[in-house]
Protein backbone atom coordinates (compact mmCIF):
# COMPACT_ATOMS: atom_id res chain seq x y z
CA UNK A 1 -71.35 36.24 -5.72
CA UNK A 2 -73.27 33.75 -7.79
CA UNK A 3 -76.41 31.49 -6.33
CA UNK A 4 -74.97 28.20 -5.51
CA UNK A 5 -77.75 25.85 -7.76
CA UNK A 6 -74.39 25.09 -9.68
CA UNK A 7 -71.67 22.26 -8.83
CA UNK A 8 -68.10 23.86 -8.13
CA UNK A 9 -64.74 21.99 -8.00
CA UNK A 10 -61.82 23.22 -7.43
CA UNK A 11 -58.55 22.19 -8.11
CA UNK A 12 -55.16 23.59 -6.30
CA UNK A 13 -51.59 23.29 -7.77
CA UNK A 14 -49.09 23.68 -4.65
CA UNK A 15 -45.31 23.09 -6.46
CA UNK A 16 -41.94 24.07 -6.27
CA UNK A 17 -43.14 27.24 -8.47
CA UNK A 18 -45.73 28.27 -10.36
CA UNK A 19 -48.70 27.80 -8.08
CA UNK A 20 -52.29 27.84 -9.34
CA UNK A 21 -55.77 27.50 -8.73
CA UNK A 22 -58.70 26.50 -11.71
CA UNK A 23 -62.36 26.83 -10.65
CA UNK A 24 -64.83 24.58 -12.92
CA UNK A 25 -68.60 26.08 -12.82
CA UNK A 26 -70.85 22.77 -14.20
CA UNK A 27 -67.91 21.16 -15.71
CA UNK A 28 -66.99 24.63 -17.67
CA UNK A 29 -63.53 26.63 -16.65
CA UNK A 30 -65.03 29.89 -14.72
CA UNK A 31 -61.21 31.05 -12.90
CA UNK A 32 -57.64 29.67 -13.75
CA UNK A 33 -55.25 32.03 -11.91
CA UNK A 34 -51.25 32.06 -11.17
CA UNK A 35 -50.65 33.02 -7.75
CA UNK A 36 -48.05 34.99 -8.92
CA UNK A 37 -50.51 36.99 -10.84
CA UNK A 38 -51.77 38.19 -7.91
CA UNK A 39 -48.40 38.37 -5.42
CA UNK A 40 -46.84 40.13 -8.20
CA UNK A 41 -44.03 37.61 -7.76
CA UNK A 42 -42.16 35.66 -10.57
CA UNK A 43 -42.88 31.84 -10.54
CA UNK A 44 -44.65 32.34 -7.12
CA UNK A 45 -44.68 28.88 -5.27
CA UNK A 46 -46.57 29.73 -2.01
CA UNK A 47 -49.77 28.15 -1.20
CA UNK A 48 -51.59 30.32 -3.50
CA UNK A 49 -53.42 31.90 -0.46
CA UNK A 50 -54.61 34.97 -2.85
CA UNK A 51 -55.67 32.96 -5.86
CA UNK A 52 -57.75 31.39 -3.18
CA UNK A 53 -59.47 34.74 -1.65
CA UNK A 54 -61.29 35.20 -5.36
CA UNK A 55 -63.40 32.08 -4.83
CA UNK A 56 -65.67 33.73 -2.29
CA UNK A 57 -67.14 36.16 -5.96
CA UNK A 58 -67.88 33.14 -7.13
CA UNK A 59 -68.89 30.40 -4.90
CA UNK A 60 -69.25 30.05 -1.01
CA UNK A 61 -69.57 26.07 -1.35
CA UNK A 62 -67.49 23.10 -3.50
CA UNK A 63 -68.46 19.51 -4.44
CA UNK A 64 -65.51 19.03 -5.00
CA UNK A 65 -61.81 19.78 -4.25
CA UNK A 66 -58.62 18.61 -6.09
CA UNK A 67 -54.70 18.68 -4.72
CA UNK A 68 -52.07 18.12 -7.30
CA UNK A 69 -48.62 18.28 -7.70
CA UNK A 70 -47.41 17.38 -4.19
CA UNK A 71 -45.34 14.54 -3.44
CA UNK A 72 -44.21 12.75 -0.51
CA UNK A 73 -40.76 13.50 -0.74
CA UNK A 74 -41.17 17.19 -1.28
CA UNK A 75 -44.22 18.11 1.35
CA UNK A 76 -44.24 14.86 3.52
CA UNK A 77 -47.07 13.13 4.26
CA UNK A 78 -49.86 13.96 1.30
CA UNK A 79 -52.64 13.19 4.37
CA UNK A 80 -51.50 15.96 6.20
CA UNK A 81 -51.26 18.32 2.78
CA UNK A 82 -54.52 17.33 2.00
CA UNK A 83 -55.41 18.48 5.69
CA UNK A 84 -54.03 21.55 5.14
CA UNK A 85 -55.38 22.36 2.28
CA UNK A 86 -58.75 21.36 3.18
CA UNK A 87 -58.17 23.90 6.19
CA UNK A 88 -57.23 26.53 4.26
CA UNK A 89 -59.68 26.21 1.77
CA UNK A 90 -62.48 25.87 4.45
CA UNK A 91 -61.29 28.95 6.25
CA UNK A 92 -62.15 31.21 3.19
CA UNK A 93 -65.51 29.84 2.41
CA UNK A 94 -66.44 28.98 6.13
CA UNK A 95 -68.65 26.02 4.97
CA UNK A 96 -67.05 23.19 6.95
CA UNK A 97 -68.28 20.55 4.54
CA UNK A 98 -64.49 20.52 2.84
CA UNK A 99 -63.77 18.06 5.79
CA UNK A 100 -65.36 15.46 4.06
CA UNK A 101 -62.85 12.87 2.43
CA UNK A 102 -64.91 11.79 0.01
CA UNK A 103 -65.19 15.66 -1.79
CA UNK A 104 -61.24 15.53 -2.03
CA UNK A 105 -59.17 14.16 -4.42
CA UNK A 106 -55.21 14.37 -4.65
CA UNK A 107 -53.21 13.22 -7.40
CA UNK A 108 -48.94 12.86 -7.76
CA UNK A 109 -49.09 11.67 -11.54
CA UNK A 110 -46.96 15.20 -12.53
CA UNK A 111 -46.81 14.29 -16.34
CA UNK A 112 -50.37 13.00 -16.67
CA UNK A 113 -51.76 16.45 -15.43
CA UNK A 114 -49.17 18.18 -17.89
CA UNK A 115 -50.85 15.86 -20.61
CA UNK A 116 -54.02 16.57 -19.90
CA UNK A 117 -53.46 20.70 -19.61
CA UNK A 118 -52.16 20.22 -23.18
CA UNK A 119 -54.58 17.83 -24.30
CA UNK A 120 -57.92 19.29 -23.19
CA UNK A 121 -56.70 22.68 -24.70
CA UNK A 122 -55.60 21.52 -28.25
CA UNK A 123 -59.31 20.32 -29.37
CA UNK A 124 -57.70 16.87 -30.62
CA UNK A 125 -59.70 14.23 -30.15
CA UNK A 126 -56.89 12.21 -30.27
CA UNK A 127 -53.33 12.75 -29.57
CA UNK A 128 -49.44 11.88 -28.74
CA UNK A 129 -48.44 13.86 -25.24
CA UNK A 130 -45.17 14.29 -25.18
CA UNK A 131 -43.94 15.95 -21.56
CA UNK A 132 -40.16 17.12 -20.99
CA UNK A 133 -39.48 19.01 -17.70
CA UNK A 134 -36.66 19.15 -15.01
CA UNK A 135 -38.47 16.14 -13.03
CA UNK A 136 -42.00 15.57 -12.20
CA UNK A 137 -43.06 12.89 -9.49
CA UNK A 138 -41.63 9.62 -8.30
CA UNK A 139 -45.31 7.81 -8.29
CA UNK A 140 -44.28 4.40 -8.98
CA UNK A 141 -40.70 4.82 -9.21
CA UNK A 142 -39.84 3.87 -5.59
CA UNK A 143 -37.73 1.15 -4.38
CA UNK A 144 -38.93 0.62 -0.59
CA UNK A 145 -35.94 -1.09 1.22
CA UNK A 146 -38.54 -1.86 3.93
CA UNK A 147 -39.89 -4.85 1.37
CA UNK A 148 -36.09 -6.02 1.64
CA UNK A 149 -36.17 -6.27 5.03
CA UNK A 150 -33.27 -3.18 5.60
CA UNK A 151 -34.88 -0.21 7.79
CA UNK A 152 -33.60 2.89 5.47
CA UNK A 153 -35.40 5.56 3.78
CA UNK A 154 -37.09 4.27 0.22
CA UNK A 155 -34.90 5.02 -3.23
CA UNK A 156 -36.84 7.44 -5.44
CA UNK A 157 -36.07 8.25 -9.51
CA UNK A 158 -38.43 11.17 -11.32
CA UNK A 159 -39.67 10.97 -14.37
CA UNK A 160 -38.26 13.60 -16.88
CA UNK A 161 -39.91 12.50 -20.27
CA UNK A 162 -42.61 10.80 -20.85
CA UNK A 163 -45.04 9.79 -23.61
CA UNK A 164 -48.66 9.39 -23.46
CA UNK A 165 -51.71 8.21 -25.85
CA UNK A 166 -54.66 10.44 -25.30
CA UNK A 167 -57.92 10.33 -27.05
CA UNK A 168 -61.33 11.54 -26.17
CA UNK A 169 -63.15 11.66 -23.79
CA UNK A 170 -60.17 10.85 -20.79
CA UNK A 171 -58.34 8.31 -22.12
CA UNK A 172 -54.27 8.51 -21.46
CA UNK A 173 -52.20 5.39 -21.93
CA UNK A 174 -48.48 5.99 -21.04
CA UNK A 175 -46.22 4.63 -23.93
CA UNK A 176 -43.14 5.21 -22.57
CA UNK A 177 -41.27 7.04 -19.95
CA UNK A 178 -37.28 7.93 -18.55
CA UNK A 179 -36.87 8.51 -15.02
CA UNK A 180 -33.64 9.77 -13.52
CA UNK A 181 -32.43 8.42 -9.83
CA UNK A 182 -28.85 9.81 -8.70
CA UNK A 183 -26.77 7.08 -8.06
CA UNK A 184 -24.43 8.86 -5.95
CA UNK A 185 -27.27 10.00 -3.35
CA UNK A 186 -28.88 6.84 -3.13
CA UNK A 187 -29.85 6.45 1.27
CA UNK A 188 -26.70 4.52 1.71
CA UNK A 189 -27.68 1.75 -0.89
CA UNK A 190 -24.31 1.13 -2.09
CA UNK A 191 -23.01 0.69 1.38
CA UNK A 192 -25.97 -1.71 2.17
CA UNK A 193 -25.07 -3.46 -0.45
CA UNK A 194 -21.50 -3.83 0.40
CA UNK A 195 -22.40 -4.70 3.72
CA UNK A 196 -24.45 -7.67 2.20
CA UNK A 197 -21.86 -8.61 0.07
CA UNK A 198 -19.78 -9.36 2.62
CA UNK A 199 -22.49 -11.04 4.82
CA UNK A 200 -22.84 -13.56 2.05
CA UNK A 201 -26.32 -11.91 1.01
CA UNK A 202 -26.11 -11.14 -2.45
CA UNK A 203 -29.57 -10.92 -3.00
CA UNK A 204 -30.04 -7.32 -3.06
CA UNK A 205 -31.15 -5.40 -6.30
CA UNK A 206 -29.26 -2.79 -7.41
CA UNK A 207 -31.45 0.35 -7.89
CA UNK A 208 -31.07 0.26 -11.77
CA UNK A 209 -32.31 -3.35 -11.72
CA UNK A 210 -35.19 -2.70 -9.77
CA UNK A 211 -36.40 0.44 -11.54
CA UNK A 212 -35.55 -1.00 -14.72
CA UNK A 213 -38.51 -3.97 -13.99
CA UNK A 214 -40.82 -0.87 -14.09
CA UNK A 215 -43.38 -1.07 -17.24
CA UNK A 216 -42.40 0.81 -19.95
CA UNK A 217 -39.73 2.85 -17.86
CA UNK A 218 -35.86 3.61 -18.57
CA UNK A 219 -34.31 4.72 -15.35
CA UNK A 220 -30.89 6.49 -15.50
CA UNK A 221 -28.24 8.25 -13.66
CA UNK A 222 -28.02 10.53 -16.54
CA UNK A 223 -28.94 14.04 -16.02
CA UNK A 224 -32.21 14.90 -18.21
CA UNK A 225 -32.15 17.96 -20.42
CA UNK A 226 -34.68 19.41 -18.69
CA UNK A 227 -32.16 19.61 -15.54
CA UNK A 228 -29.18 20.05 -17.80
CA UNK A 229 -30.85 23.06 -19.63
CA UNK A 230 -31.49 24.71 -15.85
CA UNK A 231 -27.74 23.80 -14.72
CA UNK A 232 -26.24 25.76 -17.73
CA UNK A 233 -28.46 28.62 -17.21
CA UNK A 234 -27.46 28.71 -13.17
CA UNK A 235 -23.68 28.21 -14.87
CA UNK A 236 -24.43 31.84 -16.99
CA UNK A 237 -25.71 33.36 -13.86
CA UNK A 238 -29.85 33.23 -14.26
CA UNK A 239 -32.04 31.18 -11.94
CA UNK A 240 -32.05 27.64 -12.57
CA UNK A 241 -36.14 28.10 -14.26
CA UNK A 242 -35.12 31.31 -15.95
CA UNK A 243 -34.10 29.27 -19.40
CA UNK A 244 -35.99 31.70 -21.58
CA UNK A 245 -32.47 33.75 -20.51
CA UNK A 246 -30.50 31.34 -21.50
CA UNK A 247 -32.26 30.43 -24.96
CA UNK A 248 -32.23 34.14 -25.81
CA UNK A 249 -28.67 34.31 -25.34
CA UNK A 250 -28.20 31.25 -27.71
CA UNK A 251 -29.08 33.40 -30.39
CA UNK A 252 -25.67 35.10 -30.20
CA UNK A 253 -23.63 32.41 -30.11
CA UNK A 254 -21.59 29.51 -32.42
CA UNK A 255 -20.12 26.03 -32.73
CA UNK A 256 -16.99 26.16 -30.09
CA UNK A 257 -15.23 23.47 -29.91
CA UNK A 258 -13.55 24.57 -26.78
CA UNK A 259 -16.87 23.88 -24.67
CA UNK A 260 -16.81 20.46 -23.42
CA UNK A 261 -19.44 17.73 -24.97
CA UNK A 262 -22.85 17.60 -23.25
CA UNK A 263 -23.24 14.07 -23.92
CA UNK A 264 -21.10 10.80 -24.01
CA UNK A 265 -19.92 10.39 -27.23
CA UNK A 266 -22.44 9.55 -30.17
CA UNK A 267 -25.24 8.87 -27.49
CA UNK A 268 -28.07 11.10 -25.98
CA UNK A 269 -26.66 10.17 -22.29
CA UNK A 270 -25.39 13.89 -20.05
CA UNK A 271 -21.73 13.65 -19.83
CA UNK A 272 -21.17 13.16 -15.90
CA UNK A 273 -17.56 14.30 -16.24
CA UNK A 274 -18.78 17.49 -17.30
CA UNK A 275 -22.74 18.12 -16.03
CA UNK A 276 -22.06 16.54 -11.99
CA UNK A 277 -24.74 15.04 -9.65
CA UNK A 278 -24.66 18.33 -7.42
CA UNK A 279 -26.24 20.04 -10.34
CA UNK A 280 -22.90 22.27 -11.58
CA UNK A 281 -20.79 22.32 -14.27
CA UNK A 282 -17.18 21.18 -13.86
CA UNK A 283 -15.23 23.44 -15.94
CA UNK A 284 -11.80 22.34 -14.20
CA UNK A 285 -12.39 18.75 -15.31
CA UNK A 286 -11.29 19.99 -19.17
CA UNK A 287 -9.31 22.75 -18.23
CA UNK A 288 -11.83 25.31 -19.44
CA UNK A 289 -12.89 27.29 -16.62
CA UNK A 290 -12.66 30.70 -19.05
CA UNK A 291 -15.85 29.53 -20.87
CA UNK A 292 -17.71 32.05 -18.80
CA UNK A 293 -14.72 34.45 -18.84
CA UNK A 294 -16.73 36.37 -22.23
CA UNK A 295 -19.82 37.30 -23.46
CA UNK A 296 -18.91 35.81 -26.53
CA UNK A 297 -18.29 32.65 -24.53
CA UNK A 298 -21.27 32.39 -22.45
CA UNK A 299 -23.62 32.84 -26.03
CA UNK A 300 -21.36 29.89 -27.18
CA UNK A 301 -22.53 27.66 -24.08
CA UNK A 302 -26.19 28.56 -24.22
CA UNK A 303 -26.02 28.07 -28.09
CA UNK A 304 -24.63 24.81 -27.43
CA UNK A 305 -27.55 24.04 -24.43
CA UNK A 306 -29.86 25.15 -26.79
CA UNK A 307 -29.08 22.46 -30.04
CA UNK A 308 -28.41 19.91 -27.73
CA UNK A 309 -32.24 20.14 -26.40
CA UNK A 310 -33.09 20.69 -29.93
CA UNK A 311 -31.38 17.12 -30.73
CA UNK A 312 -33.37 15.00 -27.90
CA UNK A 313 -36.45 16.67 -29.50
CA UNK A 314 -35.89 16.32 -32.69
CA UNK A 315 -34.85 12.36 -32.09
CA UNK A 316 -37.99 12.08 -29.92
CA UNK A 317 -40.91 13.27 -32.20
CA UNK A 318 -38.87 11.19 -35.04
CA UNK A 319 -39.79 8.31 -33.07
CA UNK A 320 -42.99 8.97 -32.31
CA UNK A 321 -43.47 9.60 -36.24
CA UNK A 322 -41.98 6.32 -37.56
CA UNK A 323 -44.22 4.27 -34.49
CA UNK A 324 -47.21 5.53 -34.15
CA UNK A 325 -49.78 6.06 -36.60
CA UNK A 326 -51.43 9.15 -34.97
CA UNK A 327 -49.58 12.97 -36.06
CA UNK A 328 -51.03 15.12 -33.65
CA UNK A 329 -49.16 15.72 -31.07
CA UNK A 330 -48.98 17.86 -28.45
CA UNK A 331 -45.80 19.19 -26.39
CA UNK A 332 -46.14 20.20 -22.48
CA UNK A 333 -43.88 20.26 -19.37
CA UNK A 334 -41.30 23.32 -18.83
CA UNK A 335 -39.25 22.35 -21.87
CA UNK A 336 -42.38 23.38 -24.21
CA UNK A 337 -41.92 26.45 -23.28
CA UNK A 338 -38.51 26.93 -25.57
CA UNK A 339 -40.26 28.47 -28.72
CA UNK A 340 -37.13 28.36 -30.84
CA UNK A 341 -37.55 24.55 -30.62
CA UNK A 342 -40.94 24.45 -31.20
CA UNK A 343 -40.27 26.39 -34.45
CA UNK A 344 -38.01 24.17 -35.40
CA UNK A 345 -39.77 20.89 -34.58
CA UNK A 346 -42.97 22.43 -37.18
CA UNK A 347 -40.34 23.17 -39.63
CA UNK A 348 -38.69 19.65 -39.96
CA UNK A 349 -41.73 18.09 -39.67
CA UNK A 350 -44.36 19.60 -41.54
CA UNK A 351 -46.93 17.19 -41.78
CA UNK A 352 -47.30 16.52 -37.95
CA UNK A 353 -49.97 18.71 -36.45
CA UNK A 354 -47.88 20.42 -33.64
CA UNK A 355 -49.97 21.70 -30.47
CA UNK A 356 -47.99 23.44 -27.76
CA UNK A 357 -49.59 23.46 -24.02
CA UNK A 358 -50.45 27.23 -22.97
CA UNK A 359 -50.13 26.61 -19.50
CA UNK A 360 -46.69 23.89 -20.13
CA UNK A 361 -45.05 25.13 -16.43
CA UNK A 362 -46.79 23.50 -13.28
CA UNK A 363 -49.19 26.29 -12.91
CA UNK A 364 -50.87 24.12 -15.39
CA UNK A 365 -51.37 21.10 -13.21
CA UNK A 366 -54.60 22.45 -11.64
CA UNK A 367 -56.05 23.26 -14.79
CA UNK A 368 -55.10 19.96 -15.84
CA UNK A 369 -56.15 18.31 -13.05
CA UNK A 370 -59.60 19.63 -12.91
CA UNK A 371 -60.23 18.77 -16.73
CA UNK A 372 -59.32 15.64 -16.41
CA UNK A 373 -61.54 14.78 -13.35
CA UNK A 374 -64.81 16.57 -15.31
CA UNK A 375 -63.79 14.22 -17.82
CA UNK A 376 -63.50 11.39 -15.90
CA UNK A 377 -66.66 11.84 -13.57
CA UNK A 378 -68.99 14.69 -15.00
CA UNK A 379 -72.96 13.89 -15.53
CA UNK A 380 -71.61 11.78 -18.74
CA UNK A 381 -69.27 9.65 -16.84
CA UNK A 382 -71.20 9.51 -13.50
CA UNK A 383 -74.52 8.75 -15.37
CA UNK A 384 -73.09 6.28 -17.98
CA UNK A 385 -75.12 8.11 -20.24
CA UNK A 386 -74.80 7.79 -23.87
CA UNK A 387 -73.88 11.05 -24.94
CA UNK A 388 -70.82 12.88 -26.52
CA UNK A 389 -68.67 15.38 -24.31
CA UNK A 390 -67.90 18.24 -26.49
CA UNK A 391 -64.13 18.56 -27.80
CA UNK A 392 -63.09 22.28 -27.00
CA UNK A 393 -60.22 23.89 -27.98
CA UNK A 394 -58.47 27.40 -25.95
CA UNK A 395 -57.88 30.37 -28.50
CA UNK A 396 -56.97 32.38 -25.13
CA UNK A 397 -56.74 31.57 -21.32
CA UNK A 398 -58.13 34.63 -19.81
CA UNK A 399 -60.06 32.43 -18.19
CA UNK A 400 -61.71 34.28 -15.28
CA UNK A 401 -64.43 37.39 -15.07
CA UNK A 402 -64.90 40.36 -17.73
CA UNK A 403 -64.15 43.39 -16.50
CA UNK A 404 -65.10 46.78 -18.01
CA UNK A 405 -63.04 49.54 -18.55
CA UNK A 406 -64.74 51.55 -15.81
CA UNK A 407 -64.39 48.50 -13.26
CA UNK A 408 -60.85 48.56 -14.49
CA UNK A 409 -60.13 51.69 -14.14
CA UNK A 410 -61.83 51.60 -10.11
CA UNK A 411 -59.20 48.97 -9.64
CA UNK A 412 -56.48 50.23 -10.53
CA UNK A 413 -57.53 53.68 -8.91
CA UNK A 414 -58.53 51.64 -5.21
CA UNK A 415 -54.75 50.52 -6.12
CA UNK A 416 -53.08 53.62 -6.55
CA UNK A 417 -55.13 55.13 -3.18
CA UNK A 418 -53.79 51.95 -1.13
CA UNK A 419 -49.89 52.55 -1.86
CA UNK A 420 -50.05 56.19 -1.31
């Protein structure tokens, strides 16, 4: 264990999958870690309980701890997450100064933290962050009946893609973003409504309305491609998050015109006769419930997933590229993990500097998370004082301790010795 004349913060990514810790020694990354990394299990979304026991060779004290990537509507109440976190965290380093508020810090902005993984790792000093994943948070996207005097849960939409300006040192202003609410699971809205209605109160926002008054926000029922690329990988029999599965396959496949369209005609909108809000396919809607019957069939559907993601990229970045002046841009979220489309997005755009997030999944949120905060309150930002931060760029993200090939081989021996 190192002496403690240092100042530690830690930051904790608790998601759906991909859990994570990242330890910062003096504003420098000393430990990212997956939890699965350690459990041995794929996309591992457990309080990372082992990430956590490797503090204690580093540290038996924190200035500072950071929770991200837990919302309300996932984990409850993010007082009582931030209680149990702080418990757990205590617990290993036995310290019991953790229980101070004012060391933690939680934040719910998903796509920021993706941004600022992918930003902070590039070495840009300025960039365009653009984040595509099955949904991130609902921060901000709520519509709380309790301000329309109804007692019923709030309405919540989740962002899918959004677009943010970042420059240096931890400046991010969000350009644009589309959040997706379901309209057909909605807390008994549309009865509400229709119970207005015929009360004589007509007063009542619909949810589009209301999330539509959101700055620089397009809310939709429409299914993002994030979700839509997970629902035709379920359809072929992977797990919803195993796309790389479902993008290899594409490789093997071709136009068929007997597939169905993914999205209403000439638009970029999910076709709802075809992708439903349970998150299935409906085959028997166009009589083609044999387009899983083949191999040959079930390339031809992932081919098809696969172009149709390529499209919303490609119409995305050509956007960015006719509006904004800066051409570096950098690609996070889940969906920036489909390399074929990256390849393709360098290749039709050559002269935009293309920077793909390492860490893209939500393990990435606590590294994120904790470069962001240095950025925002390390000894420059704290102190106000006038001095540069240094722009550093990732060429890997073994980001943890050295190990030799002796200590290695210890390991790995200890291992063997335990499971015998």
């Amino acid at each position: 264990m190192q002496n403690e004349d240092h100042e530690w913060v830690l930051s904790v990514s608790f998601a759906a999958h991909d859990g994570s810790i990242t330890l910062l020694k003096d504003g420098k990354v000393e430990l990212f870690i997956k939890e699965e990394k350690s459990s041995r299990r794929k996309h591992d979304s457990r309080f990372p309980f082992r990430c956590l026991q490797l503090i204690k060779e580093y540290t038996q004290s924190l200035d500072q701890l950071l929770v991200s990537n837990c919302s309300p509507w996932v984990n409850g109440d993010n007082k009582d997450y931030l209680k149990l976190t702080k418990f757990h965290v205590d617990k290993l380093l036995m310290q019991g100064f953790i229980l101070d508020d004012s060391k933690t810090e939680y934040c719910e902005h998903h796509h920021l933290l993706h941004a600022a993984c992918g930003f902070y790792t590039s070495g840009f000093d300025e960039a365009i962050c653009l984040v595509c994943d099955g949904w991130g948070t609902t921060a901000g996207l709520v519509y709380d009946l309790d301000n329309c005097g109804i007692n019923a849960p709030p309405i919540q939409a989740t962002e899918s893609m959004s677009t943010y300006h970042a420059s240096f040192p931890s400046n991010f202003v969000e350009l644009d973003k589309t959040a997706i609410y379901d309209s057909h699971r909605c807390d008994g809205l549309h009865e509400l409504q229709k119970f207005h209605a015929r009360s004589g109160n007509n007063q009542l926002p619909s949810v589009k309305d209301f999330l539509s008054s959101i700055k620089n926000t397009e809310t939709t029922s429409h299914m993002g491609i994030g979700v839509m690329y997970g629902v035709v990988s379920a359809s072929l029999g992977f797990d919803n998050i195993d796309c790389g599965k479902t993008m290899g396959l594409s490789a093997y496949g071709e136009e068929d015109d007997s597939i169905p369209p993914f999205f209403v005609g000439d638009t970029l909108k999910s076709n709802k006769n075809f992708f439903t809000q349970s998150r299935t396919l409906d085959f028997a809607n166009y009589n083609a419930e044999d387009i899983i019957s083949s191999e040959e069939k079930r390339a031809n559907l992932a081919y098809k997933m696969q172009k149709s993601l390529e499209k919303i990229y490609e119409h995305k970045i050509k956007f960015i590229d006719d509006n904004y002046e800066c051409k570096n841009i950098v690609l996070s979220g889940g969906c920036a993990l489909n390399v074929v489309n990256n390849a393709a997005l360098v290749e039709k755009f050559p002269h935009i500097n293309f920077f793909v997030d390492p860490v893209p999944n939500d393990a990435g949120q606590s590294l994120g998370h904790a470069l962001l905060w240095n950025y925002e309150n390390g000894p420059c930002a704290v102190d106000n004082v006038e001095q540069e931060f240094k722009i550093e760029s990732y060429d890997n993200l073994f980001l943890g301790p050295i190990y030799s090939k002796e200590e290695l081989r210890d390991r790995i021996n200890s291992k063997i010795l335990e499971d015998v």
